[in-house]
Every structure is written in structure tokens, then in C-alpha cells.
N, C-alpha and C. Protein backbone atom coordinates (compact mmCIF):
# COMPACT_ATOMS: atom_id res chain seq x y z
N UNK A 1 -30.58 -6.42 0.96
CA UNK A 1 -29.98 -5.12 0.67
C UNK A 1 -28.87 -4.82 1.68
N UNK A 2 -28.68 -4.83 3.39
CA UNK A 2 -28.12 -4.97 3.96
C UNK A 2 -27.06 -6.20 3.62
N UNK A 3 -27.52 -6.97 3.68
CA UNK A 3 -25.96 -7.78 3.79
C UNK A 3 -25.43 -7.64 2.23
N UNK A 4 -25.88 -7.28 1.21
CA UNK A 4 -25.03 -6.82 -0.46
C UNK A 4 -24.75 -5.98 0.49
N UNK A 5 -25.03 -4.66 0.87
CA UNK A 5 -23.96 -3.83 1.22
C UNK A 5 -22.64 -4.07 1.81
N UNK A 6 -22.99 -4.81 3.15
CA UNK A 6 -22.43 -5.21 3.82
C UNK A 6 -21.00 -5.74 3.27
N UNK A 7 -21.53 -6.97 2.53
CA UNK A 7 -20.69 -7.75 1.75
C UNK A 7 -19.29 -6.99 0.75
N UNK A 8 -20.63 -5.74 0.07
CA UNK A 8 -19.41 -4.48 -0.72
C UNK A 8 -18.05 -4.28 -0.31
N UNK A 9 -18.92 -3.41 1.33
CA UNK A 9 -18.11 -3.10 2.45
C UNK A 9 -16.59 -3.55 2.81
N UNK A 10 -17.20 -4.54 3.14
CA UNK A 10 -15.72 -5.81 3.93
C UNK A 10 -14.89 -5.80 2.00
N UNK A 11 -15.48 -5.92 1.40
CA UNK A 11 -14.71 -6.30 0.18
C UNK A 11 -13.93 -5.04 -0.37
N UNK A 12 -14.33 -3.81 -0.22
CA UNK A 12 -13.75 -2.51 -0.54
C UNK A 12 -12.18 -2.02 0.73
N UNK A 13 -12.94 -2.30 2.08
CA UNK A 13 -11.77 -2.60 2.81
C UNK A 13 -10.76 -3.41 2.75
N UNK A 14 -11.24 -4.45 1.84
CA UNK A 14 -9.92 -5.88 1.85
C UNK A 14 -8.97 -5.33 0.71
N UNK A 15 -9.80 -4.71 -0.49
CA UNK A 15 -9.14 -4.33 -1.87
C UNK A 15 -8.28 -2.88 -0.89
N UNK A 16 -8.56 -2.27 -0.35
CA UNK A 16 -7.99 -1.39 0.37
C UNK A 16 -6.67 -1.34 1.25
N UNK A 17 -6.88 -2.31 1.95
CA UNK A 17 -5.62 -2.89 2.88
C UNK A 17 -4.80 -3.58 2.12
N UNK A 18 -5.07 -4.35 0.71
CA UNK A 18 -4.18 -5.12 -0.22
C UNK A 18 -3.31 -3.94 -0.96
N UNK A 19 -3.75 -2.96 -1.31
CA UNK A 19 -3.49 -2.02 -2.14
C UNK A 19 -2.38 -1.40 -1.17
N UNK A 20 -2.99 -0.52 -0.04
CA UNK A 20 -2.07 -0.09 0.75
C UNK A 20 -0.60 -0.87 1.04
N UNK A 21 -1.13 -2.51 1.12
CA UNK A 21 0.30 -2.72 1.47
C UNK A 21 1.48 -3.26 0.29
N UNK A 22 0.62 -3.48 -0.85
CA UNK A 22 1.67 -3.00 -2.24
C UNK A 22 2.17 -2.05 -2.87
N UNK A 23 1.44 -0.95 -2.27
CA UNK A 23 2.09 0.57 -2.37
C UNK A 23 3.24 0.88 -1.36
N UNK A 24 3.07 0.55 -0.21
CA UNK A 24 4.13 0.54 0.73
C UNK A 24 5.28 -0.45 0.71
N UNK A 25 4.60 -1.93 0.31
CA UNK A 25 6.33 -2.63 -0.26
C UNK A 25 6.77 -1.78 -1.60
N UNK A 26 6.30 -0.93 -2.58
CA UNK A 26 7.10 -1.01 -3.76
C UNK A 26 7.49 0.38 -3.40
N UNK A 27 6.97 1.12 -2.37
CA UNK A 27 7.96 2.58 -1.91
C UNK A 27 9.02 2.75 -0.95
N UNK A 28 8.80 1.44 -0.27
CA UNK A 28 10.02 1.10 0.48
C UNK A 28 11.16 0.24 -0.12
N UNK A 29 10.86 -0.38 -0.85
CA UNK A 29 11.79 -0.79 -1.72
C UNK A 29 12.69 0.69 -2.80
N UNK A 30 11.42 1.52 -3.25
CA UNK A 30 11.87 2.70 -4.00
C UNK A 30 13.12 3.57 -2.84
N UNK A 31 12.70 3.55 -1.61
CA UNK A 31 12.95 4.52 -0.54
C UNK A 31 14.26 4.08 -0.38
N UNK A 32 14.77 2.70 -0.01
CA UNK A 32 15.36 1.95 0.70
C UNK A 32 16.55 2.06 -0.14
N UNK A 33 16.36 1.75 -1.68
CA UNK A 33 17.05 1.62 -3.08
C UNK A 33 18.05 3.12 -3.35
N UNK A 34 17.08 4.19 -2.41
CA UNK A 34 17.46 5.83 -3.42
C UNK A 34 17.93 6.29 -2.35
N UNK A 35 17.50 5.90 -0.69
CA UNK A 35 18.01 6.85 0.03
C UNK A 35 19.80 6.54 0.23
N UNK A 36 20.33 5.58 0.51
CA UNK A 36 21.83 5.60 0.23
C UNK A 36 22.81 6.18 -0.49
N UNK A 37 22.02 6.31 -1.65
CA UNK A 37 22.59 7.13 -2.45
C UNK A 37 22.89 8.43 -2.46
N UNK A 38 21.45 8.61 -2.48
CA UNK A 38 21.53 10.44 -1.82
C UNK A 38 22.14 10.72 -0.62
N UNK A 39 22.09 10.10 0.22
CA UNK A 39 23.17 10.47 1.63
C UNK A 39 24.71 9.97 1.61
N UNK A 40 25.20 8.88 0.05
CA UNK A 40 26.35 9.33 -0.04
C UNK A 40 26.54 10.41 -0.75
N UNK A 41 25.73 11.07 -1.82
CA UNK A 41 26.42 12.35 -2.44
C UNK A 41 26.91 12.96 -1.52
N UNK A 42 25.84 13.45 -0.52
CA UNK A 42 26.06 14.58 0.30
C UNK A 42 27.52 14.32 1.07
């Protein structure tokens, strides 16, 4: 019962840290893409 948890655990953190850092490449890419723009309108 302990180590299934365990096991969950580490695996919910890994899906976690994977996620986080494909959300952050595809908003820095979004960020990177839009902010030039907007600071040439201005």
C-alpha cells in the first residue's frame, strides 16, 4: 500500500514537472512572438 502510493506520488510529480514545462515553452514562445509587437505599436 505504501510503496503503490508512493509510486502514484513520484509519478503525479513527474506528469507535473512535464506539464509545467510545456506550458512554459508554448507561453514563451506565445510571449516572445506578441511582445514585439505590442511594444512596436506603442
Amino acid at each position: 500500500m505504501i510503496i503503490t502510493i508512493r509510486m502514484t506520488h513520484s509519478i503525479c510529480i513527474h506528469r507535473s514537472a512535464y506539464a509545467n514545462r510545456y506550458l512554459g515553452l508554448v507561453f514563451g514562445k506565445f510571449f516572445f512572438h506578441y511582445t514585439p509587437n505590442f511594444f512596436s505599436q506603442k
